[in-house]
PDB file of N, CA and C in Angstrom:
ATOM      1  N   UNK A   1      -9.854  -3.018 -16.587  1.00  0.00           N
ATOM      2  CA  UNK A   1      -8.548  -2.759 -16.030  1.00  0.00           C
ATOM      3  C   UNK A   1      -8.123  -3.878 -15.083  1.00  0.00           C
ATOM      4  N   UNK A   2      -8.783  -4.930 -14.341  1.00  0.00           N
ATOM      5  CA  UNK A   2      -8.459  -5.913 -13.929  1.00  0.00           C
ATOM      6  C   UNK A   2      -7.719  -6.636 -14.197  1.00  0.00           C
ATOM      7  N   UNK A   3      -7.611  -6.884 -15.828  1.00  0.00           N
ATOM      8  CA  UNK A   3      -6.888  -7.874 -16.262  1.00  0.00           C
ATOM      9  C   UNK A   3      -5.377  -7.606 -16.764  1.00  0.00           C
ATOM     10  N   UNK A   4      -5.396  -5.869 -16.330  1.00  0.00           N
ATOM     11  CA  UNK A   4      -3.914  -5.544 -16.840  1.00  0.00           C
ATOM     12  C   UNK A   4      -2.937  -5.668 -16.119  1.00  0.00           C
ATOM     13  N   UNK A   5      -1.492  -6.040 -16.631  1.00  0.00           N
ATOM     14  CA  UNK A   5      -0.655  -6.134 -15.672  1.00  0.00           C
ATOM     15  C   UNK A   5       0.687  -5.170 -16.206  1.00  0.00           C
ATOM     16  N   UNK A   6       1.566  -5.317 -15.258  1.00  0.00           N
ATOM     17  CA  UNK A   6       2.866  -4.670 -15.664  1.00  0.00           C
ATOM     18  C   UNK A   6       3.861  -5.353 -15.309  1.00  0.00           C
ATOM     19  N   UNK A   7       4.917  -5.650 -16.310  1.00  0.00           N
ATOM     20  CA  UNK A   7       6.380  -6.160 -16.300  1.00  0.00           C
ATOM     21  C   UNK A   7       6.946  -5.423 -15.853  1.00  0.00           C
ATOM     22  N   UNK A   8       7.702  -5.527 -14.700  1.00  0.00           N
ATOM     23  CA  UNK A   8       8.799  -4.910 -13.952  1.00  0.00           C
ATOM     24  C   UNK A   8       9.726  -5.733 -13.757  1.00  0.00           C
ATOM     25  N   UNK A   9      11.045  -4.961 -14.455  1.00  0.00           N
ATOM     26  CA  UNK A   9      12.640  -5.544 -14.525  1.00  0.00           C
ATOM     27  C   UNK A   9      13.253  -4.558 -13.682  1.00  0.00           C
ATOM     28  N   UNK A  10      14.148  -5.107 -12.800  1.00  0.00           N
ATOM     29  CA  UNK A  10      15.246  -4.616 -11.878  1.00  0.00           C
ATOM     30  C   UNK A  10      16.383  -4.356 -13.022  1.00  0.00           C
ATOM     31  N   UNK A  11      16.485  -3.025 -13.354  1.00  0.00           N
ATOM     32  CA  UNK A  11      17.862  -2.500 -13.889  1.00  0.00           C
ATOM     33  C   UNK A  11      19.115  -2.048 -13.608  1.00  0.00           C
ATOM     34  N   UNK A  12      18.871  -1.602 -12.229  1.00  0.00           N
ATOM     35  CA  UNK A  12      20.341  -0.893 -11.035  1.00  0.00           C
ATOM     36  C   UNK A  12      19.811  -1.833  -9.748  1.00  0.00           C
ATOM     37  N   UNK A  13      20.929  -2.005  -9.664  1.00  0.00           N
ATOM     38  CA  UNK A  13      21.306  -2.589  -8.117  1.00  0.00           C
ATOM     39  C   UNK A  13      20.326  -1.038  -6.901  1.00  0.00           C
ATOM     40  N   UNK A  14      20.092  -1.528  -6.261  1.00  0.00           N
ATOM     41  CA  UNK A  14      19.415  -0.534  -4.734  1.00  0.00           C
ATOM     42  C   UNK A  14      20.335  -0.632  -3.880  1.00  0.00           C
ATOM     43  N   UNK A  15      21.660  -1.229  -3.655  1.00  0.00           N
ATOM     44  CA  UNK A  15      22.556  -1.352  -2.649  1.00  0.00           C
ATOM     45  C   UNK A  15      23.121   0.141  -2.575  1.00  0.00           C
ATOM     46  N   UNK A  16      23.164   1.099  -3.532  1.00  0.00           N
ATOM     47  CA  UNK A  16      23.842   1.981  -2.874  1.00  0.00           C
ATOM     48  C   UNK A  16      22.122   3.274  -2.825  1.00  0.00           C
ATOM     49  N   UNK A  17      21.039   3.152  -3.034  1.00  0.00           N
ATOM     50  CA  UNK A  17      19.547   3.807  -2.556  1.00  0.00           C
ATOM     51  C   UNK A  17      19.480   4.296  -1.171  1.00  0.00           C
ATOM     52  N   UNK A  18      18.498   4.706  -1.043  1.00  0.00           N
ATOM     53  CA  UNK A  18      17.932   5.392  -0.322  1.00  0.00           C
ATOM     54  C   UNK A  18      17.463   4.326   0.711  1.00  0.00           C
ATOM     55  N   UNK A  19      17.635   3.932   1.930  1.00  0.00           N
ATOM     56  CA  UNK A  19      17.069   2.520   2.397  1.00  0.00           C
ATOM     57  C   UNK A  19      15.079   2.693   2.232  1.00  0.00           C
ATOM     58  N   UNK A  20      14.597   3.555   2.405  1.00  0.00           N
ATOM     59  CA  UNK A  20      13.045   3.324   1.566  1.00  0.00           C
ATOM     60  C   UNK A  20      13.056   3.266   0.310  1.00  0.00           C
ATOM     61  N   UNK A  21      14.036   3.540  -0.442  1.00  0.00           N
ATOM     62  CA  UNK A  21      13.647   3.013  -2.420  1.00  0.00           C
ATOM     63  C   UNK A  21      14.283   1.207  -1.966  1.00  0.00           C
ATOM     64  N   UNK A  22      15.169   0.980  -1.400  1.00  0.00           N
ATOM     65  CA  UNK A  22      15.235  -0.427  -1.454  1.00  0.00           C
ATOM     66  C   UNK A  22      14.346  -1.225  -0.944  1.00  0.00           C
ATOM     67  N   UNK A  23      13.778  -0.964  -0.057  1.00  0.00           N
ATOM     68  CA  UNK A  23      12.473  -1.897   0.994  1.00  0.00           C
ATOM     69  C   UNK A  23      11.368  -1.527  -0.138  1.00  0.00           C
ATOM     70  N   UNK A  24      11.157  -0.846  -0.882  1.00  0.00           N
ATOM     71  CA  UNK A  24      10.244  -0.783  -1.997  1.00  0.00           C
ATOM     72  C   UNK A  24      10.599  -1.723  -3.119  1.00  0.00           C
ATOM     73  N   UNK A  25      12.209  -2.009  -3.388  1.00  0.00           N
ATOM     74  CA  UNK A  25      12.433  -2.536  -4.724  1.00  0.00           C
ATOM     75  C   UNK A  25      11.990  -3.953  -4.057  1.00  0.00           C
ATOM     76  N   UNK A  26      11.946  -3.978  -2.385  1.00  0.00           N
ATOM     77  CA  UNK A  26      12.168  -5.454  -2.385  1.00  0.00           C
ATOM     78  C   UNK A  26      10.570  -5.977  -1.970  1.00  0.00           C
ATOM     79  N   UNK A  27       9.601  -5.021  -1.849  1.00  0.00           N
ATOM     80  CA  UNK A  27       7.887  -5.091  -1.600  1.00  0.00           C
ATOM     81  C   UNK A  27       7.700  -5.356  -2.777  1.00  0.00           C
ATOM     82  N   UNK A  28       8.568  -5.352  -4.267  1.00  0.00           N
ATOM     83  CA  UNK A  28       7.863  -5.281  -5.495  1.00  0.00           C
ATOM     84  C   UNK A  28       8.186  -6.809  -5.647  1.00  0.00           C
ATOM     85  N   UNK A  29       9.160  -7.272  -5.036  1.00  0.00           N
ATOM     86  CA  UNK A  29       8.885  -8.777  -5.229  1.00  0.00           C
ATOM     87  C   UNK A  29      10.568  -8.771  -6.493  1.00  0.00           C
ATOM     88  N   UNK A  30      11.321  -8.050  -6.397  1.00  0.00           N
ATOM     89  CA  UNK A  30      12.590  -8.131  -7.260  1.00  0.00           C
ATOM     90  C   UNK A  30      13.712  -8.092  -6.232  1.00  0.00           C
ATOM     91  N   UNK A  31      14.530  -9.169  -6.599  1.00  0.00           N
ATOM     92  CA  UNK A  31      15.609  -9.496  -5.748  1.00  0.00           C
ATOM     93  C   UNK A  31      17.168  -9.238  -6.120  1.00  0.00           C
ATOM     94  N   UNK A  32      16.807  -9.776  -7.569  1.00  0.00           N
ATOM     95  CA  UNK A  32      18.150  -9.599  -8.374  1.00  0.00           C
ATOM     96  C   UNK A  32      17.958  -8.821  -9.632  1.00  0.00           C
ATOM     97  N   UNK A  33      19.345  -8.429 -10.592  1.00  0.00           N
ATOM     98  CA  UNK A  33      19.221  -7.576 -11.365  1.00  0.00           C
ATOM     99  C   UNK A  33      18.383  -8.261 -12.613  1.00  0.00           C
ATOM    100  N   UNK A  34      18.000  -7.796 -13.202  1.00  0.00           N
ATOM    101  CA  UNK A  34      16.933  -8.662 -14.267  1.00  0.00           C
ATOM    102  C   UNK A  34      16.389  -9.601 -13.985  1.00  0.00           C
ATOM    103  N   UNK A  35      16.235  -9.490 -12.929  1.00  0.00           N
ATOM    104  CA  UNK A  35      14.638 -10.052 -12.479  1.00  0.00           C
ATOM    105  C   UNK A  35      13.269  -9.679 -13.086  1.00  0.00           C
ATOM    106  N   UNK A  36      12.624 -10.397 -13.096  1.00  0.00           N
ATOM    107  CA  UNK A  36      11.453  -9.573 -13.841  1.00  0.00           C
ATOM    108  C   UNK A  36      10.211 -10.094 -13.147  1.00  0.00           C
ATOM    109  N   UNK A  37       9.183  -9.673 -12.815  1.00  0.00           N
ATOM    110  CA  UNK A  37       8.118 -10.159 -11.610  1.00  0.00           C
ATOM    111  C   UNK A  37       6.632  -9.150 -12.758  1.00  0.00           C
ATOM    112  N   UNK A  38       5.843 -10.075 -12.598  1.00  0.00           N
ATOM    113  CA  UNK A  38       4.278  -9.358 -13.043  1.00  0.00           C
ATOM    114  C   UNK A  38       3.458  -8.970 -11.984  1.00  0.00           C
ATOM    115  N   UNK A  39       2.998  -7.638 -11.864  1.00  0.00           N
ATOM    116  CA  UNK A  39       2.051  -6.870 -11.177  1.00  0.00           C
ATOM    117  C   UNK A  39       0.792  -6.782 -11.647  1.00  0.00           C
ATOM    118  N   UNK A  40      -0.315  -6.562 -10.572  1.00  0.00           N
ATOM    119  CA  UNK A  40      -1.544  -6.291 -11.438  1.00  0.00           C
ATOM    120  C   UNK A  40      -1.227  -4.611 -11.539  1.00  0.00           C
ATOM    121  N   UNK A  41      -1.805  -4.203 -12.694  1.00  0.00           N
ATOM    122  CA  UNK A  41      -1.966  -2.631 -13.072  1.00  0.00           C
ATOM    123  C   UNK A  41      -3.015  -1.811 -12.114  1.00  0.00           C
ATOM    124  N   UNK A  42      -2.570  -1.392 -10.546  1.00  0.00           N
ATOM    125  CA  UNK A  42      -3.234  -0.460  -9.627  1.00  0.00           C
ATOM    126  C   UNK A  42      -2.651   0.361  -8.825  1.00  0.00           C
ATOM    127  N   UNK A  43      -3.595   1.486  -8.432  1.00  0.00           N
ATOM    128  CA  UNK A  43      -2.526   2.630  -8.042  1.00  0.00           C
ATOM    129  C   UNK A  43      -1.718   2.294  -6.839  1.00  0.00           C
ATOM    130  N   UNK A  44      -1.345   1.696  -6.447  1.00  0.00           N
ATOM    131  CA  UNK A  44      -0.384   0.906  -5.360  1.00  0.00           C
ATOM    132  C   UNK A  44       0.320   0.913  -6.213  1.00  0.00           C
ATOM    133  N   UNK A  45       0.620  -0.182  -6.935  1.00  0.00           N
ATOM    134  CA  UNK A  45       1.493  -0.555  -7.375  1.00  0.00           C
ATOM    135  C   UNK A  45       2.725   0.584  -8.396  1.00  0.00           C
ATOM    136  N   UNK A  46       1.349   1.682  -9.308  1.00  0.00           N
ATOM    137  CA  UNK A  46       2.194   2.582  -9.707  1.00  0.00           C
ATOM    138  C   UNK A  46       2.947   3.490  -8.854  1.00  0.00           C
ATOM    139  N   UNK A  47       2.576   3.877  -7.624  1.00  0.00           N
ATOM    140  CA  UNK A  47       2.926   4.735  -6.486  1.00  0.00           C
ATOM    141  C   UNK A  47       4.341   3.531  -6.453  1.00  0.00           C
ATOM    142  N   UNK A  48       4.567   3.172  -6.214  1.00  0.00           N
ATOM    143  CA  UNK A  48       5.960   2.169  -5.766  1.00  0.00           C
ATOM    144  C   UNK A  48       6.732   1.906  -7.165  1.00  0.00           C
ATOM    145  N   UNK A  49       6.361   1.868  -8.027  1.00  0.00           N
ATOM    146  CA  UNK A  49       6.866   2.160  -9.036  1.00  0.00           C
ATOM    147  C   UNK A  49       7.533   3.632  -9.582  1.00  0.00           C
ATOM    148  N   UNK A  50       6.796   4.579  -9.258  1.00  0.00           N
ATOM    149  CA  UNK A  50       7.128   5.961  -9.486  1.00  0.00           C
ATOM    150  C   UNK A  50       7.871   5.984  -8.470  1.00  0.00           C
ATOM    151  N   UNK A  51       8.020   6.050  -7.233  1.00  0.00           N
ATOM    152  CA  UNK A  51       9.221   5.962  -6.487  1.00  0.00           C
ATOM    153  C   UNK A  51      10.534   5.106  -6.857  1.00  0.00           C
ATOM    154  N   UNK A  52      11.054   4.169  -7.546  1.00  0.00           N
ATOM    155  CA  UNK A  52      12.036   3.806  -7.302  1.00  0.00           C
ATOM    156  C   UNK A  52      12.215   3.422  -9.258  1.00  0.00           C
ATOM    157  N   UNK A  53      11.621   4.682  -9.805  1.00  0.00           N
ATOM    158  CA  UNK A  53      11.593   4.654 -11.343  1.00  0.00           C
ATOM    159  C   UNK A  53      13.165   3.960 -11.917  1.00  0.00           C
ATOM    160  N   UNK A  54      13.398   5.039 -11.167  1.00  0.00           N
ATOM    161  CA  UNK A  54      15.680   4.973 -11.695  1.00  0.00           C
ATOM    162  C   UNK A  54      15.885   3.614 -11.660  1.00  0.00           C
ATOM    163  N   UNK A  55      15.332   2.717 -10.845  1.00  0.00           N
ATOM    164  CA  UNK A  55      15.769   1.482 -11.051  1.00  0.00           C
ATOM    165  C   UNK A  55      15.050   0.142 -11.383  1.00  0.00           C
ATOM    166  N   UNK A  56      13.963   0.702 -11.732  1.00  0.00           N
ATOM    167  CA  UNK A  56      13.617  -0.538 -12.601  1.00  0.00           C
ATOM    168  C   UNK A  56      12.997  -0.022 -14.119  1.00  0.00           C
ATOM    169  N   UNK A  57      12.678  -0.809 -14.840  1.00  0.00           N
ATOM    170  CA  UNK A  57      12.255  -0.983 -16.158  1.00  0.00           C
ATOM    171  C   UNK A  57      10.854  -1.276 -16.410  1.00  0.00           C
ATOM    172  N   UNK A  58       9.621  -0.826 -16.658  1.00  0.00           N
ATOM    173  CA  UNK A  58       7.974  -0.922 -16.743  1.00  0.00           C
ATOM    174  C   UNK A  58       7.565  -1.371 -17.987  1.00  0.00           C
ATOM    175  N   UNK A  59       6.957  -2.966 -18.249  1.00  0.00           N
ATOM    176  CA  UNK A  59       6.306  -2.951 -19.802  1.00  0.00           C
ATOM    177  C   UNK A  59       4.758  -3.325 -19.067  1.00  0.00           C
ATOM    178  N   UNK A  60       3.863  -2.726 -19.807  1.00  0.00           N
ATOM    179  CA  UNK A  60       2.677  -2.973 -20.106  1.00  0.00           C
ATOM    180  C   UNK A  60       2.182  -4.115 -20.849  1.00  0.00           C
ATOM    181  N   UNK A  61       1.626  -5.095 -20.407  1.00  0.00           N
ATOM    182  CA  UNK A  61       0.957  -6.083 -20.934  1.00  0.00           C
ATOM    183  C   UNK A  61      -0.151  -6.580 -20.811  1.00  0.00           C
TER     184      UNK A  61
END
């Protein structure tokens, strides 16, 4: 499981969120809309992911 990662794309703007789903969209390292940033695959990372689901996009690679 080390070597897995996850594609995360920014799909909705966070300007009109929750101000903790945005300080999350912006800990994930996504700034703009289709942005796309690689994560390693760990439960951090899914926890911040499952929070601010609505606005981004998850591929497995």
């Amino acid at each position: 499981m080390a070597d897995k990662k996850l594609k995360i794309t920014l799909v909705k703007s966070p300007i009109g969120a929750v101000p903790k789903n945005a300080k999350t969209v912006e800990a994930l390292g996504l700034r703009k809309i289709n942005q796309v940033v690689e994560m390693p695959d760990n439960a951090a990372v899914r926890g911040m992911i499952q929070r601010v689901r609505h606005l981004v996009k998850v591929e497995e690679i």
